[in-house]
Every structure is written in C-alpha cells, then in structure tokens.
N, C-alpha and C. Protein backbone atom coordinates (compact mmCIF):
# COMPACT_ATOMS: atom_id res chain seq x y z
N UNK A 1 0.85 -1.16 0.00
CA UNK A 1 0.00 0.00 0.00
C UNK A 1 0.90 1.24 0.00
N UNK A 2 0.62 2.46 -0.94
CA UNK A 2 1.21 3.17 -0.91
C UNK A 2 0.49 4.55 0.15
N UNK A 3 2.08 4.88 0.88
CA UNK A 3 1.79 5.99 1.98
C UNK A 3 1.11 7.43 1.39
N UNK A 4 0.99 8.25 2.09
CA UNK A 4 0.61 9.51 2.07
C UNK A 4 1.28 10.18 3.01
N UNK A 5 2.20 11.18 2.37
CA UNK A 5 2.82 12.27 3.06
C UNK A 5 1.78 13.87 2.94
N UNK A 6 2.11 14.03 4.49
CA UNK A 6 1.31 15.60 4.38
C UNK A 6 2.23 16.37 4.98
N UNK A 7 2.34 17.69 4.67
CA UNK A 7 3.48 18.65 5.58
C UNK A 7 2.46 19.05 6.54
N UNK A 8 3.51 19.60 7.53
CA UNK A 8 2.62 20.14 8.59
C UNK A 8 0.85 21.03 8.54
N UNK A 9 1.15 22.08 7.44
CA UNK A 9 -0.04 23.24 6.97
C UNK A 9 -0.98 22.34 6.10
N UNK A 10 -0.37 21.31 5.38
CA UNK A 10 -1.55 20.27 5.43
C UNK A 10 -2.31 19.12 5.53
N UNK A 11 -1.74 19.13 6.77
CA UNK A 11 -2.37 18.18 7.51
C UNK A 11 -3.23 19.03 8.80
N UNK A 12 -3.11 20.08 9.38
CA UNK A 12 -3.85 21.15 9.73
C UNK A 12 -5.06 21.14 8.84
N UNK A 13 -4.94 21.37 7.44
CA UNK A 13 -6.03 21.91 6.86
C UNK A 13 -7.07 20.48 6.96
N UNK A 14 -6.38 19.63 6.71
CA UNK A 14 -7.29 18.31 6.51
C UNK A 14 -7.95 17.95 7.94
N UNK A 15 -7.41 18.40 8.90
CA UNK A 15 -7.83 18.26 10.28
C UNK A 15 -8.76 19.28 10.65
N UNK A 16 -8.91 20.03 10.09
CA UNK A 16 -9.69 21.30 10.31
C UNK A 16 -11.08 21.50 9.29
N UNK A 17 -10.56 20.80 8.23
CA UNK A 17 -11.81 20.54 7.49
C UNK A 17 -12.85 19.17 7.96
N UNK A 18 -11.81 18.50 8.66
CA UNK A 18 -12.80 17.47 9.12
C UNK A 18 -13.79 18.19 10.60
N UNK A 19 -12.50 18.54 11.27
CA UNK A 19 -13.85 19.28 12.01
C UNK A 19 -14.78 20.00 12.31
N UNK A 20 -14.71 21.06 11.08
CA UNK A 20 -15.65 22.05 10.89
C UNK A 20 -16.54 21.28 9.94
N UNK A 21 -16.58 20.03 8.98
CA UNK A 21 -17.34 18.98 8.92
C UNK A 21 -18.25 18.60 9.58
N UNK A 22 -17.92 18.19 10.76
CA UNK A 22 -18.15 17.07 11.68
C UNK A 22 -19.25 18.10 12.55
N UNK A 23 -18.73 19.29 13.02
CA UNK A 23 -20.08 20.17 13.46
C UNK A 23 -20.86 20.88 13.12
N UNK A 24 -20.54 20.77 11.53
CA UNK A 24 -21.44 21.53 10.56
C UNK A 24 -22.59 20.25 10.75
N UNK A 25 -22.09 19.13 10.10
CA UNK A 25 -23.10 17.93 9.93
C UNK A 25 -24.10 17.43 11.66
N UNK A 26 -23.19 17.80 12.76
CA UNK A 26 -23.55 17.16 14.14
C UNK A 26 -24.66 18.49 14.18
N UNK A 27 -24.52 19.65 14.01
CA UNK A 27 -25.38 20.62 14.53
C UNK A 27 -26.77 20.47 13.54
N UNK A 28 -26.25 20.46 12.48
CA UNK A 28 -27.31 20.70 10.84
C UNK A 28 -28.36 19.46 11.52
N UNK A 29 -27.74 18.51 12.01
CA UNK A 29 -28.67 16.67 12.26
C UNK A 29 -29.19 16.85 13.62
N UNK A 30 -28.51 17.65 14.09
CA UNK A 30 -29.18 17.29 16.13
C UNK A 30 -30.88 17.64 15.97
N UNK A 31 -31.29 18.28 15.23
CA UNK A 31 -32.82 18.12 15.52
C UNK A 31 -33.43 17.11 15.17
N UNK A 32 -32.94 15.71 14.07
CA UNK A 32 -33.04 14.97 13.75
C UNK A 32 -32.84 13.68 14.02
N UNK A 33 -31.77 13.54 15.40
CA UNK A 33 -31.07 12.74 15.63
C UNK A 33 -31.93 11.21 16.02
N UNK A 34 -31.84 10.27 15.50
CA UNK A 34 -32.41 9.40 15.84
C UNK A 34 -33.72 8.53 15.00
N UNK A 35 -33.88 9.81 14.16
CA UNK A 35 -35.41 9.77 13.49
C UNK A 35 -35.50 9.12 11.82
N UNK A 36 -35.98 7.76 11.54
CA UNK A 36 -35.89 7.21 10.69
C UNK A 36 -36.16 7.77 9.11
N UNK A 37 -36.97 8.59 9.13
CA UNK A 37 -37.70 9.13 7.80
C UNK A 37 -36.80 10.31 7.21
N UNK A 38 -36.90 10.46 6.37
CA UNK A 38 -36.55 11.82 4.71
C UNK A 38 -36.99 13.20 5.79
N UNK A 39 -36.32 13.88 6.36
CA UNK A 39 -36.77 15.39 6.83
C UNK A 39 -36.67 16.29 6.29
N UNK A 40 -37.40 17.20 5.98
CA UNK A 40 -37.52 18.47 6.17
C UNK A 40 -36.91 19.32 6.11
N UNK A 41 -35.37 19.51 5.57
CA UNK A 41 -34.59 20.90 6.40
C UNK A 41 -34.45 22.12 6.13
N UNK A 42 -35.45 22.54 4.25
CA UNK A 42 -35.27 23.89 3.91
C UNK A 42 -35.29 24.94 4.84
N UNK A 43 -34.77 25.81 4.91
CA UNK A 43 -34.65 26.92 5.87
C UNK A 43 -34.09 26.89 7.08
N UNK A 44 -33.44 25.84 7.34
CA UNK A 44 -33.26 25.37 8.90
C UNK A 44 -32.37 26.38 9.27
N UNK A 45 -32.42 26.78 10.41
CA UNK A 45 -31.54 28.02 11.36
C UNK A 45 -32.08 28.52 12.59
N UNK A 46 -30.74 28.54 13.49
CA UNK A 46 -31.61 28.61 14.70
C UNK A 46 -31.23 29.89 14.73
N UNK A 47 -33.11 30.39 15.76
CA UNK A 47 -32.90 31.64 15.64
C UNK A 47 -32.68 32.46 16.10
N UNK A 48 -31.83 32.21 17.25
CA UNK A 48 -30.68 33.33 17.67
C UNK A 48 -29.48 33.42 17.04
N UNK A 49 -29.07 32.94 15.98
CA UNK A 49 -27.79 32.71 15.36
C UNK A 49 -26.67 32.26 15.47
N UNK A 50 -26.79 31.56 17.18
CA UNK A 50 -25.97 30.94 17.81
C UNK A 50 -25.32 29.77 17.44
N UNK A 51 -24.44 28.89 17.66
CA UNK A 51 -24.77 27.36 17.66
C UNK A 51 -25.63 27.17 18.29
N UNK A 52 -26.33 25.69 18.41
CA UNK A 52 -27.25 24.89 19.04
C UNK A 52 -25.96 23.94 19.96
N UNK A 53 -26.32 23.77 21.12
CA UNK A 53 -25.79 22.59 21.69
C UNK A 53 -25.37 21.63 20.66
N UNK A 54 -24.61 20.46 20.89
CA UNK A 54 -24.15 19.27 20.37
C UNK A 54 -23.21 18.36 21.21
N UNK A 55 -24.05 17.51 21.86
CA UNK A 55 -23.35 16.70 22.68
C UNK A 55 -21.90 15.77 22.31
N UNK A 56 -22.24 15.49 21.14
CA UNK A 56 -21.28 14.66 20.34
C UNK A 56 -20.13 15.33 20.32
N UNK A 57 -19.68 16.36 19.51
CA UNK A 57 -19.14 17.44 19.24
C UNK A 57 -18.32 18.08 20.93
N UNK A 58 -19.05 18.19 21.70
CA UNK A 58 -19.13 18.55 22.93
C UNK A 58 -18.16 17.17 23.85
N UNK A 59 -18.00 16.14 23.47
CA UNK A 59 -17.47 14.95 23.95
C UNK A 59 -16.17 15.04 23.45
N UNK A 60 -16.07 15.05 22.45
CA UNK A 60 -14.37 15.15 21.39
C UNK A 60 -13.88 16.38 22.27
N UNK A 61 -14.07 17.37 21.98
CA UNK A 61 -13.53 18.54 22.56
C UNK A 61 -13.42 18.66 23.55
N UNK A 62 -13.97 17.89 24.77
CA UNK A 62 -13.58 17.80 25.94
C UNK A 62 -12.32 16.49 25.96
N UNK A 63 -12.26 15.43 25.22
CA UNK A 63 -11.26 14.47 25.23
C UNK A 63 -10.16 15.37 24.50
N UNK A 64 -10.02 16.27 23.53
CA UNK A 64 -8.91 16.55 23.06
C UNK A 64 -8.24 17.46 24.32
N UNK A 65 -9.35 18.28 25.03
CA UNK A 65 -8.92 19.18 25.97
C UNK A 65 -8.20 18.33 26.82
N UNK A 66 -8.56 17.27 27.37
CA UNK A 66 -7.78 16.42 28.18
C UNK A 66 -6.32 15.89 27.94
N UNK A 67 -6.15 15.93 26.30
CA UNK A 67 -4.96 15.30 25.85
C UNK A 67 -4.18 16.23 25.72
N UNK A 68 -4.96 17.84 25.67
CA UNK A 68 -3.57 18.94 25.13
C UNK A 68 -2.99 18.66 26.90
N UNK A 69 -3.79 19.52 27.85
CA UNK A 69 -3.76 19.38 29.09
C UNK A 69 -2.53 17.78 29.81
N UNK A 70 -2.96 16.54 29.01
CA UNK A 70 -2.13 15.58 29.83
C UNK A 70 -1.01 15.18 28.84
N UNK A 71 -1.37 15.46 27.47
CA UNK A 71 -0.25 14.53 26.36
C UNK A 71 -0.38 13.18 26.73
N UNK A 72 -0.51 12.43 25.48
CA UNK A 72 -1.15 11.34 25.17
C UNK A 72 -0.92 10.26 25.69
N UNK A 73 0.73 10.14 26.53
CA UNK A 73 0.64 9.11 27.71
C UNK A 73 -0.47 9.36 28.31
N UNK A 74 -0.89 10.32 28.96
CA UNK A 74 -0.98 11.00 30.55
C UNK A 74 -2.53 10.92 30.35
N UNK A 75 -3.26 10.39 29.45
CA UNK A 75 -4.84 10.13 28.92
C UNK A 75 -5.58 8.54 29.58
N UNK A 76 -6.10 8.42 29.91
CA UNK A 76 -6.49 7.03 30.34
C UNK A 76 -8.09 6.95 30.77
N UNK A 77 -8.60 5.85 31.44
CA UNK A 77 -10.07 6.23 31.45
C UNK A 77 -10.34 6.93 32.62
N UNK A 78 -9.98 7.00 33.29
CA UNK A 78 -9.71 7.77 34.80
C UNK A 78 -9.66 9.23 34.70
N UNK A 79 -9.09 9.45 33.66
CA UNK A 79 -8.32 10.80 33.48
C UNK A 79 -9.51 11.49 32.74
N UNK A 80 -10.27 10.60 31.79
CA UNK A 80 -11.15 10.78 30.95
C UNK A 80 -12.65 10.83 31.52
N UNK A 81 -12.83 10.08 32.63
CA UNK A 81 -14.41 9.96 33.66
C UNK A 81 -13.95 11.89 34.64
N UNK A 82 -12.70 11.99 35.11
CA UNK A 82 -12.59 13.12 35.76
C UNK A 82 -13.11 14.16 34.43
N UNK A 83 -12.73 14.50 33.60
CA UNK A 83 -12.45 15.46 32.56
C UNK A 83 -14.48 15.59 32.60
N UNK A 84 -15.10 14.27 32.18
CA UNK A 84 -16.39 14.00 32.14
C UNK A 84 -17.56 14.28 33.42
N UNK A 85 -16.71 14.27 34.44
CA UNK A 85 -17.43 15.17 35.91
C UNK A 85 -17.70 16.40 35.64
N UNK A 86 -16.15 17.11 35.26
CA UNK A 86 -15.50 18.61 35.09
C UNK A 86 -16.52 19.41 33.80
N UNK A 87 -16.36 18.91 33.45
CA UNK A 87 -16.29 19.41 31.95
C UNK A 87 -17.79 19.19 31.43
N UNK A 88 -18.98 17.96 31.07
CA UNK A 88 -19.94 17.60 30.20
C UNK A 88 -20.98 18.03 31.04
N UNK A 89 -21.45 18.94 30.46
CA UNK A 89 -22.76 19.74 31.27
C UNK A 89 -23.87 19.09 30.86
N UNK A 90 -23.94 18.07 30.36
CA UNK A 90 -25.53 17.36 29.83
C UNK A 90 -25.58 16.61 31.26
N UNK A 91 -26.70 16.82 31.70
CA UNK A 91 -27.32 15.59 32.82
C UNK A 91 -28.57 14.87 32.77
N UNK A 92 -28.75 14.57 31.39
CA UNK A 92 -29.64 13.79 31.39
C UNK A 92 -29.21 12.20 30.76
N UNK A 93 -30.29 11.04 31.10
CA UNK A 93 -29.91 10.34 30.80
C UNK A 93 -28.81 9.60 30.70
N UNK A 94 -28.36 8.97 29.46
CA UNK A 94 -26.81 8.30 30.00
C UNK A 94 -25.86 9.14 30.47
N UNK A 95 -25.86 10.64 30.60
CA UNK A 95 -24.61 10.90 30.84
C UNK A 95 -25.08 11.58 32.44
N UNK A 96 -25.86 11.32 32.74
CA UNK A 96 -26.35 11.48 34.33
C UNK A 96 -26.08 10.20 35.12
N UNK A 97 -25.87 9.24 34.12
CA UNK A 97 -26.21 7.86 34.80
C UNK A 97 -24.54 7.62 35.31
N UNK A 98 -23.50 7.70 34.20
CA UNK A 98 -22.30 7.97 34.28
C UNK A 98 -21.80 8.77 34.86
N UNK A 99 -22.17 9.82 35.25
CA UNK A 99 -22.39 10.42 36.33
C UNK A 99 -22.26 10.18 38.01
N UNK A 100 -23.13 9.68 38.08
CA UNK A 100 -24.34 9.42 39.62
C UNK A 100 -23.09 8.05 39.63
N UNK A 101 -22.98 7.11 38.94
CA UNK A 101 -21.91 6.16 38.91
C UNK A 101 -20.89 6.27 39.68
N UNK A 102 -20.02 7.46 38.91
CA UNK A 102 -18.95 8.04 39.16
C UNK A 102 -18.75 8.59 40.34
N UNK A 103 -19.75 9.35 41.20
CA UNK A 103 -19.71 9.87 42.19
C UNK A 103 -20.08 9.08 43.76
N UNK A 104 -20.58 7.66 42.71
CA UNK A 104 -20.83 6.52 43.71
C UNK A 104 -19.46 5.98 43.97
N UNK A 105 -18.61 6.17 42.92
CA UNK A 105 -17.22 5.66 43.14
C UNK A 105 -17.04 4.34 42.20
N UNK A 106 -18.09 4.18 41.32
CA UNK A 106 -17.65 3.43 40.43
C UNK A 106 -17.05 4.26 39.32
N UNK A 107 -15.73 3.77 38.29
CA UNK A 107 -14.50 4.30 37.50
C UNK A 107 -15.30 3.65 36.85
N UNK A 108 -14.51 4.32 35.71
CA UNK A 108 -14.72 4.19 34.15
C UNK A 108 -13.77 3.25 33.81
N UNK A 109 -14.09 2.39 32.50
CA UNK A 109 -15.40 2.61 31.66
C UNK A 109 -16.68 1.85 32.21
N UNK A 110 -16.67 1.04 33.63
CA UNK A 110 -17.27 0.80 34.22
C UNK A 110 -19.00 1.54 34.57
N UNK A 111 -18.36 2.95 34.69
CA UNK A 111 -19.50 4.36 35.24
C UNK A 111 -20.28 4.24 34.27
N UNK A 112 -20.04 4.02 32.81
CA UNK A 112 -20.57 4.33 32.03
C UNK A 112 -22.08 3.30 31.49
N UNK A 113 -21.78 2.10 32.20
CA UNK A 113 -22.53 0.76 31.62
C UNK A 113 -23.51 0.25 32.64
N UNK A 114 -22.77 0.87 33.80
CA UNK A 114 -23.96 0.05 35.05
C UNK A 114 -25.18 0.82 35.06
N UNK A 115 -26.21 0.05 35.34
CA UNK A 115 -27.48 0.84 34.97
C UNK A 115 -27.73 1.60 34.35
N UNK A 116 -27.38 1.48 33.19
CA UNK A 116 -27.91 2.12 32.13
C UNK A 116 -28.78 1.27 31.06
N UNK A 117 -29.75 2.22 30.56
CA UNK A 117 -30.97 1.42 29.64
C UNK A 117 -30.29 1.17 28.73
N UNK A 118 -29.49 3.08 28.07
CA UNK A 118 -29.15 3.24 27.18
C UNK A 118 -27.68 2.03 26.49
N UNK A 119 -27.58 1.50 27.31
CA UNK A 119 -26.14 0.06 26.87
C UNK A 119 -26.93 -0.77 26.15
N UNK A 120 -26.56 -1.16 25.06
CA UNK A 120 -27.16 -2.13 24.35
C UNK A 120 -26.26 -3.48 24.45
C-alpha cells in the first residue's frame, strides 16, 4: 500500500476541514437525531444565530482538551471519567447515569454501563 505524506499546513487543513465537517453535519442533524424518515430541512436556522448545543461534538472537545492538558501518555479512562465530571454539562440520561456512577465511586469505563438502559 502506498503511503501519504502531508506537511505540517496540510495536515492542519485536513484536520480542520474534518472538524468544521463534523459540526457543521452534528449541529445541521441534532434536531433529527435518531429519526428514521426523509426530513424536512429547507430553511433550517436557529434563531438566535448561535450554535445549538451538540453533545457529540461537545465529547471530542472535551477528550482533546484532556490530551492537550495531559499529552497522550498522561490520557487514560480515569483521566477521561474526571475530565467528564468537570467538563460535560448534559445531565440527562446516559450521561447522568455515568455520572451518579462516578460519584458513587464506580471508575470508568465501568460508570458508564452500570445501569444504564441506554447500553445495548
């Protein structure tokens, strides 16, 4: 298989296009999320002009924050359930459950699975 070399400025760009991707598509879908059928989206915009929340989006960026912060030894699930106390302001559902877990003193990735519906 042949490699792919990128210089530094682009491999930035390719990293940057994926993520302004990734929350263009996570924000454009969050009203949708889950929902089987062809939607709707002419005109879509929210109308304060803000972003909309995005939990997904909201998860990465708290794990990268953790890795600038520890460097990529210094990352683990421990490191990653603290960051997830600190940091993920959603409390509903699974990430309340992971949560309430966590503060019971069950660790990750453990916090994440016990009683929860949402584990398939």
């Amino acid at each position: 298989m042949a490699s792919i070399t990128f210089n530094r400025d682009e491999l930035r760009d390719k990293i940057y296009g994926c993520w302004l991707g990734k929350s263009i598509g996570g924000t454009f879908g969050m009203p949708y999320e889950g929902l089987q059928q062809v939607q709707d989206s002419k005109g879509y915009i929210n109308p304060t002009g803000e972003p909309i929340p995005n939990d997904d989006l909201d998860l990465q960026i708290v794990w990268l924050w953790a890795l600038q912060d520890r460097g990529p030894l210094g990352v683990n699930a421990a490191v990653l359930g603290e960051y997830w106390l600190n940091y993920i302001v959603a409390h509903w559902s699974e990430y309340a459950n992971c949560k309430a877990n966590q503060r019971l003193g069950l660790v990750p990735p453990f916090s994440g699975s016990y009683n929860n519906v949402s584990v398939q």
